[in-house]
C-alpha atoms as a PDB file:
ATOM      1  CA  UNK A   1      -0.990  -0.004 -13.314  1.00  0.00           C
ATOM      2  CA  UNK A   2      -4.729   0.108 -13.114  1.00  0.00           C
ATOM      3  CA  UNK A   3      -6.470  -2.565 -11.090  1.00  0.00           C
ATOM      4  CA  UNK A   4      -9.924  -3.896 -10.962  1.00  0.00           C
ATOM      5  CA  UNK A   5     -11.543  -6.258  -8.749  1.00  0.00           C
ATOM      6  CA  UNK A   6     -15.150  -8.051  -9.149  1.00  0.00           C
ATOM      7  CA  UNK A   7     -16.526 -10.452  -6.668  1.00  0.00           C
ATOM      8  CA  UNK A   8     -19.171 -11.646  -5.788  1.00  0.00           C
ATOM      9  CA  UNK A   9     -20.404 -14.588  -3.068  1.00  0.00           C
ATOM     10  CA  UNK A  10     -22.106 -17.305  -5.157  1.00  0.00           C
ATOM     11  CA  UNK A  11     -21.034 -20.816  -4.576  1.00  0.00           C
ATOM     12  CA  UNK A  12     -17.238 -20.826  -5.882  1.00  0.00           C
ATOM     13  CA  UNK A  13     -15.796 -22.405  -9.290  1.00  0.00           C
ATOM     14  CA  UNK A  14     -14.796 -25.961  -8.226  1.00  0.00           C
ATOM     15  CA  UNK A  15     -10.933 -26.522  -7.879  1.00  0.00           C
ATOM     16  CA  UNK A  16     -11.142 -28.967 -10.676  1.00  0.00           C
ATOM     17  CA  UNK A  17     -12.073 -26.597 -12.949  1.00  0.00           C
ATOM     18  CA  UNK A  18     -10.014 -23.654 -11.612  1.00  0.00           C
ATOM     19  CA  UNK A  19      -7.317 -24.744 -14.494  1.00  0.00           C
ATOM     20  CA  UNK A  20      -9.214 -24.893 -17.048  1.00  0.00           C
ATOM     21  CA  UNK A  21     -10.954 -21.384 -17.000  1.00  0.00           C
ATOM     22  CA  UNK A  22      -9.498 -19.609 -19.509  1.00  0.00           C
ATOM     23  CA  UNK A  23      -8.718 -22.765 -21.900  1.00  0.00           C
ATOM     24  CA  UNK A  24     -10.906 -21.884 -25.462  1.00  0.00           C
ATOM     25  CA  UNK A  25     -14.086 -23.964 -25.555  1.00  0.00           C
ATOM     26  CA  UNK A  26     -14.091 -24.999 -22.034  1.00  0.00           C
ATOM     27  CA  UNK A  27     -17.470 -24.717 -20.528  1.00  0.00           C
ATOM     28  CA  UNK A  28     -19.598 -26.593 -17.342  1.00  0.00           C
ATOM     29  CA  UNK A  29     -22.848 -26.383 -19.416  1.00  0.00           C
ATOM     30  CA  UNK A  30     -24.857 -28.835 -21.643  1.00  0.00           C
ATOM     31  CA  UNK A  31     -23.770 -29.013 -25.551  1.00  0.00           C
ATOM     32  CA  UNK A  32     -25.509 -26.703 -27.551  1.00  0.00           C
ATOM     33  CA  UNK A  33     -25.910 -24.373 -24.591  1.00  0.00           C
ATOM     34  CA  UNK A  34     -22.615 -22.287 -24.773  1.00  0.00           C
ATOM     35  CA  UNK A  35     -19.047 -22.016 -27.006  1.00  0.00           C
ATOM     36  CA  UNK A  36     -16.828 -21.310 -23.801  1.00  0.00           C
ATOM     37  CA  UNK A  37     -15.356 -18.866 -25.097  1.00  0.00           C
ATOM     38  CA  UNK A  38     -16.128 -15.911 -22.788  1.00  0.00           C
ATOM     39  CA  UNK A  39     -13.007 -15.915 -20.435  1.00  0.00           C
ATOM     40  CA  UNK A  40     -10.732 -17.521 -23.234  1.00  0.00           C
ATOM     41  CA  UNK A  41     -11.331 -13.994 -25.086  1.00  0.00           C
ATOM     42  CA  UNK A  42     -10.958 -12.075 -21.959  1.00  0.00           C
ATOM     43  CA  UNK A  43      -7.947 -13.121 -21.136  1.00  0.00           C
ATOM     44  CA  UNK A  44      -6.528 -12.656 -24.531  1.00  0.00           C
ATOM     45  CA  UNK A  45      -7.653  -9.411 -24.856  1.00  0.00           C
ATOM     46  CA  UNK A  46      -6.098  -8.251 -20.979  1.00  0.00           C
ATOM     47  CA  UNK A  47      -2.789 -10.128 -22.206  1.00  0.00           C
ATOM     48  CA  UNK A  48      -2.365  -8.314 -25.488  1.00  0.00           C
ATOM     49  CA  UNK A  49      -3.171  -4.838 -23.540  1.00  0.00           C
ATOM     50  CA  UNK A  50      -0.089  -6.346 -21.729  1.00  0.00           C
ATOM     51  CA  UNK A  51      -2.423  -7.101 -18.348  1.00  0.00           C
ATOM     52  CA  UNK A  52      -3.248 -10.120 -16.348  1.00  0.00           C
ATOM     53  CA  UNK A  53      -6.123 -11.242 -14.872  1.00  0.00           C
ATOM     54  CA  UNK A  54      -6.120 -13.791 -12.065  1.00  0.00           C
ATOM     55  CA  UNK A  55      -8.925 -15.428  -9.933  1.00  0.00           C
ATOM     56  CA  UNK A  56      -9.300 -16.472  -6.420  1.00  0.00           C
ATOM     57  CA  UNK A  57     -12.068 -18.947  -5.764  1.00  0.00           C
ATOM     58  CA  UNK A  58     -13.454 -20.560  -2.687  1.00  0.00           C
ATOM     59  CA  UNK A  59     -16.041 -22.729  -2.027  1.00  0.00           C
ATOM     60  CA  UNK A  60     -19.585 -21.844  -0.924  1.00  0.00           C
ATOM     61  CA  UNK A  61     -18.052 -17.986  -0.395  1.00  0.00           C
ATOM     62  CA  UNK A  62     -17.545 -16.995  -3.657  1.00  0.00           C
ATOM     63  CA  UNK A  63     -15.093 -16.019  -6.885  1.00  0.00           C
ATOM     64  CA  UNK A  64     -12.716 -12.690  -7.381  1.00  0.00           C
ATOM     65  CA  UNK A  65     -11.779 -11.907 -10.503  1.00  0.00           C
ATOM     66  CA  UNK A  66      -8.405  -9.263 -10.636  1.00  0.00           C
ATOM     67  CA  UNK A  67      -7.564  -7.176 -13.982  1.00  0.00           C
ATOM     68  CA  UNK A  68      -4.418  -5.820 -14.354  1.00  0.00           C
ATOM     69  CA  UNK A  69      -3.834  -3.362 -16.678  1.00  0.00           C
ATOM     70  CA  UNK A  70      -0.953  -0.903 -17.932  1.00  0.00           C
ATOM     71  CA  UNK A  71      -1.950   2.827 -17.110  1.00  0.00           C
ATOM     72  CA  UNK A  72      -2.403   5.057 -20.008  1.00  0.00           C
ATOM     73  CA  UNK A  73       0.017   7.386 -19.209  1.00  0.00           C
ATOM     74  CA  UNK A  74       2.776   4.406 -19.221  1.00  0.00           C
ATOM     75  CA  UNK A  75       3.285   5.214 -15.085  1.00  0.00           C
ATOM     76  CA  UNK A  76       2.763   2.720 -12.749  1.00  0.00           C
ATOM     77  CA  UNK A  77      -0.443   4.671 -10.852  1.00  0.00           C
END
């Protein structure tokens, strides 16, 4: 298993959206500004590679974003 981690230490995704992240369409901006569909087609893509991806969010520290996937070889490096 590969695994990738990206942070960073912005201001955190609020717990109320937290659930709703990878849901098709969802977005925090304006209409007009965005489709939502960023993390909807990440997560599809990781899932039919047969990975995950998870977050881990916190307030005012910041967001990490984990990718799972299956190593090439079929091992479990």
């Amino acid at each position: 298993m590969t695994v990738v981690a990206i942070s960073d230490t912005g201001c955190g995704i609020p717990e109320g959206n937290m659930g709703r992240l990878f849901e098709p369409f969802f977005t925090t901006k304006p209409p007009g500004v965005g489709t939502g569909l960023g993390l909807w087609m990440v997560d599809k893509i990781i899932r039919e590679s047969g990975g995950s991806i998870d977050v881990n969010s916190e307030a005012g520290k910041g967001t990490t974003f984990t990718v799972s996937l299956p190593s090439s070889d079929g091992g479990t490096q």
